[in-house]
C-alpha atoms as a PDB file:
ATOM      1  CA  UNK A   1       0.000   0.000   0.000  1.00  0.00           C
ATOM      2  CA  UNK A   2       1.517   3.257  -0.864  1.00  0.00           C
ATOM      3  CA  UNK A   3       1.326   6.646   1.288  1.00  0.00           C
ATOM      4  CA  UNK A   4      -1.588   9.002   0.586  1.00  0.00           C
ATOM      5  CA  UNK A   5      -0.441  12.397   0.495  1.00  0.00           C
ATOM      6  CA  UNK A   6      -3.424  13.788   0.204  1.00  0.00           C
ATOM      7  CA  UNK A   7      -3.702  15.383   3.847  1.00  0.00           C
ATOM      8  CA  UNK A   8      -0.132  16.715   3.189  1.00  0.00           C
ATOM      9  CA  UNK A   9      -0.530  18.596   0.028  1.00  0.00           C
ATOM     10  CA  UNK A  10      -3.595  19.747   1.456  1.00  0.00           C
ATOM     11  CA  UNK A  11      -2.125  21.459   4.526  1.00  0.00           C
ATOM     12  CA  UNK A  12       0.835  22.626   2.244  1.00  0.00           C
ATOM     13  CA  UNK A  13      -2.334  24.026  -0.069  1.00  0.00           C
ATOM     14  CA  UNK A  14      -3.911  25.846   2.514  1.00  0.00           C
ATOM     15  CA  UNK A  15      -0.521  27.571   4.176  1.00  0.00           C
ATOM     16  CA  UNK A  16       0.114  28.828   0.709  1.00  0.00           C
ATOM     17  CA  UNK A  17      -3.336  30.167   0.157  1.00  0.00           C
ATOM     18  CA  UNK A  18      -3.244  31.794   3.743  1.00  0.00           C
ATOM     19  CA  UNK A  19       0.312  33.435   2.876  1.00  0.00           C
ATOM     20  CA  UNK A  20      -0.912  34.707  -0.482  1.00  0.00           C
ATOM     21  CA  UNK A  21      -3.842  36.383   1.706  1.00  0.00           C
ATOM     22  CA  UNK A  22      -1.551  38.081   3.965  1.00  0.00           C
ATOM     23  CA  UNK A  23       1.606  38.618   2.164  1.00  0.00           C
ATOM     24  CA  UNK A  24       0.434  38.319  -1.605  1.00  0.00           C
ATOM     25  CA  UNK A  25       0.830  41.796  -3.024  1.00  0.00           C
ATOM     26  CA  UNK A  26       3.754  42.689  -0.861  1.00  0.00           C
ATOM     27  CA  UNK A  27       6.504  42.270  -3.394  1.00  0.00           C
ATOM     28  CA  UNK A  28       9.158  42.480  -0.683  1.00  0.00           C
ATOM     29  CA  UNK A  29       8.315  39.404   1.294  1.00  0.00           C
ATOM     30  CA  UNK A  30       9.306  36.046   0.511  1.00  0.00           C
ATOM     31  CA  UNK A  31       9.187  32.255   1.968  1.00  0.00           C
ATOM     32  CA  UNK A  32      12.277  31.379   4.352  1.00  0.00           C
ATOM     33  CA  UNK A  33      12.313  28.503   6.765  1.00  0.00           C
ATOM     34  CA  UNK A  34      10.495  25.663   5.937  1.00  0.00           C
ATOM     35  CA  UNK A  35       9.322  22.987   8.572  1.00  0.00           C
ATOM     36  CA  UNK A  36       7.256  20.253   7.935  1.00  0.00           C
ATOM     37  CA  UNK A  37       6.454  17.623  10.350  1.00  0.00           C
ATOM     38  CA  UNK A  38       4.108  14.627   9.324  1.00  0.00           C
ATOM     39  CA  UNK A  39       3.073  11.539  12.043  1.00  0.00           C
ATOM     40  CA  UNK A  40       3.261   8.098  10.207  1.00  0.00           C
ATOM     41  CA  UNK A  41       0.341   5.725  11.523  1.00  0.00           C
ATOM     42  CA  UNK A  42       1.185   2.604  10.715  1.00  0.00           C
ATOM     43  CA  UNK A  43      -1.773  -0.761  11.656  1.00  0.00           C
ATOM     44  CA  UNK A  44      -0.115  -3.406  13.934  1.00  0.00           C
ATOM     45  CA  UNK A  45      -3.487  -5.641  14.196  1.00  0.00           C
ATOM     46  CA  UNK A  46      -6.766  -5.505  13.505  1.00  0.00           C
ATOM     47  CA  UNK A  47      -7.503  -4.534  17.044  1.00  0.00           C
ATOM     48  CA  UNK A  48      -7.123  -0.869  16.181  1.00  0.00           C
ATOM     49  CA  UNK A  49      -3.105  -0.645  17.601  1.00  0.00           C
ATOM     50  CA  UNK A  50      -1.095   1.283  16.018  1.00  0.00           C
ATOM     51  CA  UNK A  51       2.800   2.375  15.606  1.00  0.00           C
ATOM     52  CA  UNK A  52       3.042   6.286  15.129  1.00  0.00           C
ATOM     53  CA  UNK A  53       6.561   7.669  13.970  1.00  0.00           C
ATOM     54  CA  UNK A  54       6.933  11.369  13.350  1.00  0.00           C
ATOM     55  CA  UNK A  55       9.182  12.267  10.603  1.00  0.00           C
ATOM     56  CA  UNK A  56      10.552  15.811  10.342  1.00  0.00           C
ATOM     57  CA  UNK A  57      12.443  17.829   6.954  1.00  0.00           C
ATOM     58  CA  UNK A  58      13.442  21.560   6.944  1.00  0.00           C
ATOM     59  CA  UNK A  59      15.538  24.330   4.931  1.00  0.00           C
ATOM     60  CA  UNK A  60      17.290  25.488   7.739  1.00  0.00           C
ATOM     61  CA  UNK A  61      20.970  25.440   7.860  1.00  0.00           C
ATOM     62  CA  UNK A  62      21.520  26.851  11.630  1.00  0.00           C
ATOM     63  CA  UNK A  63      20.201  23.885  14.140  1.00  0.00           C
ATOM     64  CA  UNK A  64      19.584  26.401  17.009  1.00  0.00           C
ATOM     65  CA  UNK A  65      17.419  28.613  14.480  1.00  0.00           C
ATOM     66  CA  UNK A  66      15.738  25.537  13.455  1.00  0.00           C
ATOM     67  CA  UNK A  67      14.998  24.753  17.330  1.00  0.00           C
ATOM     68  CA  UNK A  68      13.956  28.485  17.870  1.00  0.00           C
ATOM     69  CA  UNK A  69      11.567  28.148  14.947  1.00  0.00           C
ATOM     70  CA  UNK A  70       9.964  25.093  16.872  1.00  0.00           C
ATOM     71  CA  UNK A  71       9.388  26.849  19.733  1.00  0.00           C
ATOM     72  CA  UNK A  72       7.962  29.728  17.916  1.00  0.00           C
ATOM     73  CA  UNK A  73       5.214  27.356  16.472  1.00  0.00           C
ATOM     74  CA  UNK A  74       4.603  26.147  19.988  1.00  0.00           C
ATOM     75  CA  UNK A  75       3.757  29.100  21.057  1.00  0.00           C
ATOM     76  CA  UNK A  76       1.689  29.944  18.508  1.00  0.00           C
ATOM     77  CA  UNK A  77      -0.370  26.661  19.111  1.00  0.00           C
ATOM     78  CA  UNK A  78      -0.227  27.689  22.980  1.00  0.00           C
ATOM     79  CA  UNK A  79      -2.172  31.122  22.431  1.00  0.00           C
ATOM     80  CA  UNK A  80      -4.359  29.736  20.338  1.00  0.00           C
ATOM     81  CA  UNK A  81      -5.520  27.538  22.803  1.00  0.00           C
ATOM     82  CA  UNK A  82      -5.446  30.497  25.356  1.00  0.00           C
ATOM     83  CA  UNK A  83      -3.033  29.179  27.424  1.00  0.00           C
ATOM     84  CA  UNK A  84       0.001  30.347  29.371  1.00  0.00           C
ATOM     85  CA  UNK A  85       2.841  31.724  26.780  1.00  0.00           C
ATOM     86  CA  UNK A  86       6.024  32.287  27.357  1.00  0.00           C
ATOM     87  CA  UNK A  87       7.460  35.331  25.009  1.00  0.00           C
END
């Protein structure tokens, strides 16, 4: 059986479509670091266990900036959910 990627390119889709809203007639921004993170389910039995793996690829050449980045996008996800950020 061969990986769907059908929920990826759809979240890809929709961040592009989201940054052409905000950013789409500003000729002086562009698309820097990338992240992508995707969680691999994969069936064990037919009892409904699974394995999950998450699997991780970005464009960023500085490790620390690549950890900052993460913890930007936790953040995010942390306000959004109205809790307690740290700044």
């Amino acid at each position: 059986m061969t990986l769907d990627g059908t929920i990826l390119g759809k979240c890809a889709s929709e961040q592009m479509e989201a940054l052409e809203t905000d950013y789409g007639t500003d000729e002086s921004a562009e698309v820097g670091a990338v992240i992508t993170i995707v969680q691999v389910l994969k069936k064990l039995d037919e009892d409904g266990e699974y394995s999950s793996t998450v699997r991780m690829r970005h464009n960023i050449a500085d490790p620390y900036a690549a950890i900052g980045y993460l913890r930007a996008a936790e953040q995010t996800i942390l306000r959004q959910l109205g809790g307690p950020a740290e700044d």
